[in-house]
N, C-alpha and C. Protein backbone atom coordinates (compact mmCIF):
# COMPACT_ATOMS: atom_id res chain seq x y z
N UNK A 1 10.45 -0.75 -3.79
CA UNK A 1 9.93 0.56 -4.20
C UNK A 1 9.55 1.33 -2.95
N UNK A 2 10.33 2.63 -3.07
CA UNK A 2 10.02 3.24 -1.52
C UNK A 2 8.52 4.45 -2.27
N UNK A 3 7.93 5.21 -1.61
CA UNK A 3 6.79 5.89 -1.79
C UNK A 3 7.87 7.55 -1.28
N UNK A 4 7.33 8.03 -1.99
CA UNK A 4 8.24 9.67 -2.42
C UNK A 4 6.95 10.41 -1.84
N UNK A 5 7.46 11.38 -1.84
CA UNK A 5 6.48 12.26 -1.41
C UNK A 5 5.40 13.08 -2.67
N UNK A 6 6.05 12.73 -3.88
CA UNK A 6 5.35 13.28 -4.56
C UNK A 6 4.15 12.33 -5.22
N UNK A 7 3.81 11.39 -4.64
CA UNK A 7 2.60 10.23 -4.98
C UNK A 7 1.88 10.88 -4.50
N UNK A 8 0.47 10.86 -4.95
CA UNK A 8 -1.02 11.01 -4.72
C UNK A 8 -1.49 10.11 -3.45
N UNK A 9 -1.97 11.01 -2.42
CA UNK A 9 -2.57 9.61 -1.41
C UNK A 9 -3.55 8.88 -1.94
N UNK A 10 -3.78 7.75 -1.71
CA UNK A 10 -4.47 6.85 -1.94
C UNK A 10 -3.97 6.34 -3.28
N UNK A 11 -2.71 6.15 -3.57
CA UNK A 11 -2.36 6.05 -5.06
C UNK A 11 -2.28 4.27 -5.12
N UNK A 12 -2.69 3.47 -5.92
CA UNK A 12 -2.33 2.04 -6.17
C UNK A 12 -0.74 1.61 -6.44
N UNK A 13 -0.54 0.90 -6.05
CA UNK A 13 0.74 0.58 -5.81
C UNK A 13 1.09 -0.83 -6.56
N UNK A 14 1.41 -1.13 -7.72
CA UNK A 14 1.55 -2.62 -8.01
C UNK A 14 3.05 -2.62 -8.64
N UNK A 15 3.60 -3.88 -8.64
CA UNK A 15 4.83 -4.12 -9.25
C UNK A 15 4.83 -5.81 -9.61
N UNK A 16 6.08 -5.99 -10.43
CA UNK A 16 6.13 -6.68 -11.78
C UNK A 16 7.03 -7.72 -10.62
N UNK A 17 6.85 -8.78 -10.60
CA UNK A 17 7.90 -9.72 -9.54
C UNK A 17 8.40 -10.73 -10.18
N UNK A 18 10.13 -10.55 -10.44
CA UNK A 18 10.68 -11.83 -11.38
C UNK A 18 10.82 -12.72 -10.50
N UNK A 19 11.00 -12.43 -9.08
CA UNK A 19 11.52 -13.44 -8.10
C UNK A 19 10.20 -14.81 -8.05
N UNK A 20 11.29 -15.55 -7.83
CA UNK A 20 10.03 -16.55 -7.42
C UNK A 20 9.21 -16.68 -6.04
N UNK A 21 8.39 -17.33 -5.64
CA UNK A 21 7.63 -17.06 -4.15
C UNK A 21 8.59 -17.40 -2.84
N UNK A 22 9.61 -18.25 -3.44
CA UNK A 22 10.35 -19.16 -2.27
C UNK A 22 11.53 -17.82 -2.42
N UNK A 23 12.21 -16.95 -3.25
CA UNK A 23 13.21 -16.52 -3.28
C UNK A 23 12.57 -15.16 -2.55
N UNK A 24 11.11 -14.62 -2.59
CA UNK A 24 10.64 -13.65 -1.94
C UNK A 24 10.48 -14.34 -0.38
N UNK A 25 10.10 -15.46 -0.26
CA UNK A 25 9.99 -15.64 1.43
C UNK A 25 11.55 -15.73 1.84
N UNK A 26 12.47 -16.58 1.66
CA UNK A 26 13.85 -15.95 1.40
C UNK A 26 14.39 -14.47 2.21
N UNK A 27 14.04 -13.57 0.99
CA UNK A 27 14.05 -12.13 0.88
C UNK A 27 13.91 -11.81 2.56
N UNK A 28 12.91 -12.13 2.73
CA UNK A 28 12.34 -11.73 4.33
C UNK A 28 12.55 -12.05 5.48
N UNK A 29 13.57 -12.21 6.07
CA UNK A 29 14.37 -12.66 6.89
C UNK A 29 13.36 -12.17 8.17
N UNK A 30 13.46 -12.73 9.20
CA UNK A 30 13.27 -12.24 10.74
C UNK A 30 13.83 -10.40 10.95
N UNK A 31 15.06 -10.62 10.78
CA UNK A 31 16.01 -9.13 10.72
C UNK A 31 15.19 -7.87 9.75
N UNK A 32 15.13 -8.40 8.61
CA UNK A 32 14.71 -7.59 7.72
C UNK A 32 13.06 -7.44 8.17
N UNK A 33 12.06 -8.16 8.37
CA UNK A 33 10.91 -7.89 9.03
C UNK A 33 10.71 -6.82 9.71
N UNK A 34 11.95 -7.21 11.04
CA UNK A 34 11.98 -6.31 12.15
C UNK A 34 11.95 -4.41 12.03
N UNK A 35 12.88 -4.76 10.65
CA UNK A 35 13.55 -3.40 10.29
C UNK A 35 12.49 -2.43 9.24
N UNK A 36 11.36 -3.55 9.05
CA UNK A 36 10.53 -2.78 7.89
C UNK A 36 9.69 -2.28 8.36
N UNK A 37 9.21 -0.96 7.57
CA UNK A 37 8.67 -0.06 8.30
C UNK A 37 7.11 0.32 7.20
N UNK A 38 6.47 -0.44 7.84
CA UNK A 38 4.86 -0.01 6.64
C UNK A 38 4.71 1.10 6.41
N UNK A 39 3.76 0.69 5.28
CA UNK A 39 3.66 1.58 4.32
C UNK A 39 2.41 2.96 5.24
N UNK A 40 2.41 4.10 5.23
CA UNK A 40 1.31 4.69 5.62
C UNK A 40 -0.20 5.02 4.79
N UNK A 41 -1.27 3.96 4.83
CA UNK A 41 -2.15 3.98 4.49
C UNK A 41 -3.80 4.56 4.90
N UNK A 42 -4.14 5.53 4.08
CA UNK A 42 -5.48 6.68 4.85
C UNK A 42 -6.41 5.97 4.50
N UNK A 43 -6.90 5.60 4.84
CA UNK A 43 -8.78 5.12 4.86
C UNK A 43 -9.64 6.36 4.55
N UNK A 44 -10.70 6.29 3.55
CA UNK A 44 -10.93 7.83 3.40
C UNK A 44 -11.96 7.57 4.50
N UNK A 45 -12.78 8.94 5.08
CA UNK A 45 -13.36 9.42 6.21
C UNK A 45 -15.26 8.44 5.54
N UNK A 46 -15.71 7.88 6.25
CA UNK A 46 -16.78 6.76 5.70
C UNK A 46 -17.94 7.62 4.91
N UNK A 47 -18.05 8.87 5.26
CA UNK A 47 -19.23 9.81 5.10
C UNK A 47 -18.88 10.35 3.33
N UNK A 48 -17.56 10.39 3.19
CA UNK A 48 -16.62 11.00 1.94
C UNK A 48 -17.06 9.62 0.81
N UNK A 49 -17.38 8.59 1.73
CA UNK A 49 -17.38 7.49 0.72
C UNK A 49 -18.84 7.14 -0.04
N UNK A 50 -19.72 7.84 0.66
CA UNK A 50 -21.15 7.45 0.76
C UNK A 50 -21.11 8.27 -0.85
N UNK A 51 -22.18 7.31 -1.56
CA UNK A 51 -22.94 7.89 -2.77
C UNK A 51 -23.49 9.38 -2.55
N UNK A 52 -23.28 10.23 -3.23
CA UNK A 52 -24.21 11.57 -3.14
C UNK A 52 -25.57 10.86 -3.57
N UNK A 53 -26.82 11.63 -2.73
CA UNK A 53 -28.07 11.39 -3.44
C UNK A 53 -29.11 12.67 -3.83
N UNK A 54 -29.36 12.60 -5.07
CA UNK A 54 -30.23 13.73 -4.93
C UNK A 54 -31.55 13.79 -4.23
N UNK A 55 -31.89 15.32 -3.94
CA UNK A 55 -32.46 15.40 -3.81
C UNK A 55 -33.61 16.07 -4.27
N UNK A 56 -35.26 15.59 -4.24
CA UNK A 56 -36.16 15.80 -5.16
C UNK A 56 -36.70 17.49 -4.86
């Protein structure tokens, strides 16, 4: 599954895997490693993350 441009950042990403664990390590060759290119993931900014608190 490649990521489109029209996903939401920070969007969850899960998928359904028929393969088995040995046919996914398999899958992943040295070559193919080399060639893969991560995913781009934003960390939100730490201050964005903080609870709002009121104030009295």
């Amino acid at each position: 599954m490649h990521r489109t441009s029209d996903e939401p950042d920070g969007a969850e990403v899960s998928h359904n895997v028929s393969e088995s664990p040995e046919e996914i390590l398999a899958y992943w060759t040295p070559e193919r490693m080399a060639g893969a290119v991560p995913r781009d993931i934003r960390l939100p900014d730490p201050e964005e993350s903080q609870p709002q608190t009121k104030e009295d």
